[in-house]
Protein backbone atom coordinates (compact mmCIF):
# COMPACT_ATOMS: atom_id res chain seq x y z
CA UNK A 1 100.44 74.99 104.97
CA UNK A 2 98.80 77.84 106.92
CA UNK A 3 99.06 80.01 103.32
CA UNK A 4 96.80 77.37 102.01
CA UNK A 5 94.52 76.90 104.12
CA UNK A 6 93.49 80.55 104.66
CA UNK A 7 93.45 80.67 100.77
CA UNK A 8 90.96 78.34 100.54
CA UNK A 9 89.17 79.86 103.62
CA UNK A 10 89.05 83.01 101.63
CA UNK A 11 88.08 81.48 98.53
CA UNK A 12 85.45 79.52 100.30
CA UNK A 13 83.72 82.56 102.53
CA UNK A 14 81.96 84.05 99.63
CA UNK A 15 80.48 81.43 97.92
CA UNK A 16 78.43 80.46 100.93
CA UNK A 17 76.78 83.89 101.15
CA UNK A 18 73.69 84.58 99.36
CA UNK A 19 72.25 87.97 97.95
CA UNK A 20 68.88 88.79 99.00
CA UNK A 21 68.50 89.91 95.90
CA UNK A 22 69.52 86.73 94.15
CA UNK A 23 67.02 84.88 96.99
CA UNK A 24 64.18 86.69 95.98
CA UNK A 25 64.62 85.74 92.66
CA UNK A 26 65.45 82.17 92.85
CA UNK A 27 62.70 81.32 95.42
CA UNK A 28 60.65 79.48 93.38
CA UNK A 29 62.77 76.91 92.28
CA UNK A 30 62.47 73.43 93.98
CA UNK A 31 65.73 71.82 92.90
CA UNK A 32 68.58 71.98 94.19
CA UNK A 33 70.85 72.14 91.53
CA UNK A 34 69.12 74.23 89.46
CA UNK A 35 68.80 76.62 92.59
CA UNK A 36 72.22 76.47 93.11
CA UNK A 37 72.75 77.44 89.25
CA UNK A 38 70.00 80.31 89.43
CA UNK A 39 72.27 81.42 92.91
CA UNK A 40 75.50 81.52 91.39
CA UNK A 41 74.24 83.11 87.84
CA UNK A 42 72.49 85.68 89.43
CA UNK A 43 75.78 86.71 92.28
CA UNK A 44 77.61 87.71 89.08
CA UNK A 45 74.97 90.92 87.82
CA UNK A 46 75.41 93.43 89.47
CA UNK A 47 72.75 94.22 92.28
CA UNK A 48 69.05 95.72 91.15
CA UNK A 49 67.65 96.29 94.78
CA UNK A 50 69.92 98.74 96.31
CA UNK A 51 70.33 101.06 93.41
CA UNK A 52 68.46 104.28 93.94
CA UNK A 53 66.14 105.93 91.15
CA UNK A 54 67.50 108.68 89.08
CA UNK A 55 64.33 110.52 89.96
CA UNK A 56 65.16 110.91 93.28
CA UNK A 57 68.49 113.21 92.67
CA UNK A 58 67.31 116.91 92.85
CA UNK A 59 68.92 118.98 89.78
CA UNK A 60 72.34 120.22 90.85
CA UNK A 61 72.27 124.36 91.55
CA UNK A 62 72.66 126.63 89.34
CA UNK A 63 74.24 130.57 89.37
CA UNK A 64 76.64 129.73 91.47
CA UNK A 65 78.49 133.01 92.91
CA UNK A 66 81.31 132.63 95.63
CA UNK A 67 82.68 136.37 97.07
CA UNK A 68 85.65 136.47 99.09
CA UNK A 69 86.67 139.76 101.08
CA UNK A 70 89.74 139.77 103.02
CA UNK A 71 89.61 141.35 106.44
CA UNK A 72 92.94 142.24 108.30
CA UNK A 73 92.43 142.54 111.78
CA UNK A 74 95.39 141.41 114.04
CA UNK A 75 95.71 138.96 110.91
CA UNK A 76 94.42 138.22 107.54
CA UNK A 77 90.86 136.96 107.50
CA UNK A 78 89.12 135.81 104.64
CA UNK A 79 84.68 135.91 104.30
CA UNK A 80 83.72 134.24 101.40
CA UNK A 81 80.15 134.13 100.98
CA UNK A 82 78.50 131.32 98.52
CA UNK A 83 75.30 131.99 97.01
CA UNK A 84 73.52 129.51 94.21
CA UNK A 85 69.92 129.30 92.80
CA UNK A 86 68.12 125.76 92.97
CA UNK A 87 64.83 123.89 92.76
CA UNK A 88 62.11 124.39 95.20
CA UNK A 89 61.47 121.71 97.89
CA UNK A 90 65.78 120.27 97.12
């Protein structure tokens, strides 16, 4: 009995929230129903307003060089020193 009731509960949970995204598109309609509709269409694509432009990604670096020296001290020590090229202003 407990099972099924937190089955439902979980089954029941998501449909009451709304996406703002979903919201904002859906605002201007007056009916219910066909609110409702525009809600639950729109919940299953995937979300526009949280999705970064690719624009905004610098290029990754390039020339990458990594050095590593070992040092032996009272124990082995290693120094690696990691040196790349990139755009100006990333």
């Amino acid at each position: 009995m407990i099972y099924s009731i937190l089955f439902w509960f979980i089954l029941i949970i998501p449909t009451n929230s709304q996406r703002s995204d979903c919201v904002s598109v859906c605002s201007h309609i007056e009916d219910d129903r066909a609110y409702g509709k525009c809600i639950s269409d729109c919940g299953k694509s995937p979300r526009k307003d949280n999705v970064p432009e690719p624009v905004y990604y610098p290029q990754p670096p390039a020339n990458v060089s990594v050095q590593t020296k070992v040092v032996i001290d009272n124990g082995k020590i290693l120094e690696t020193t990691v040196a790349w090229t990139a755009q100006p202003g990333t």
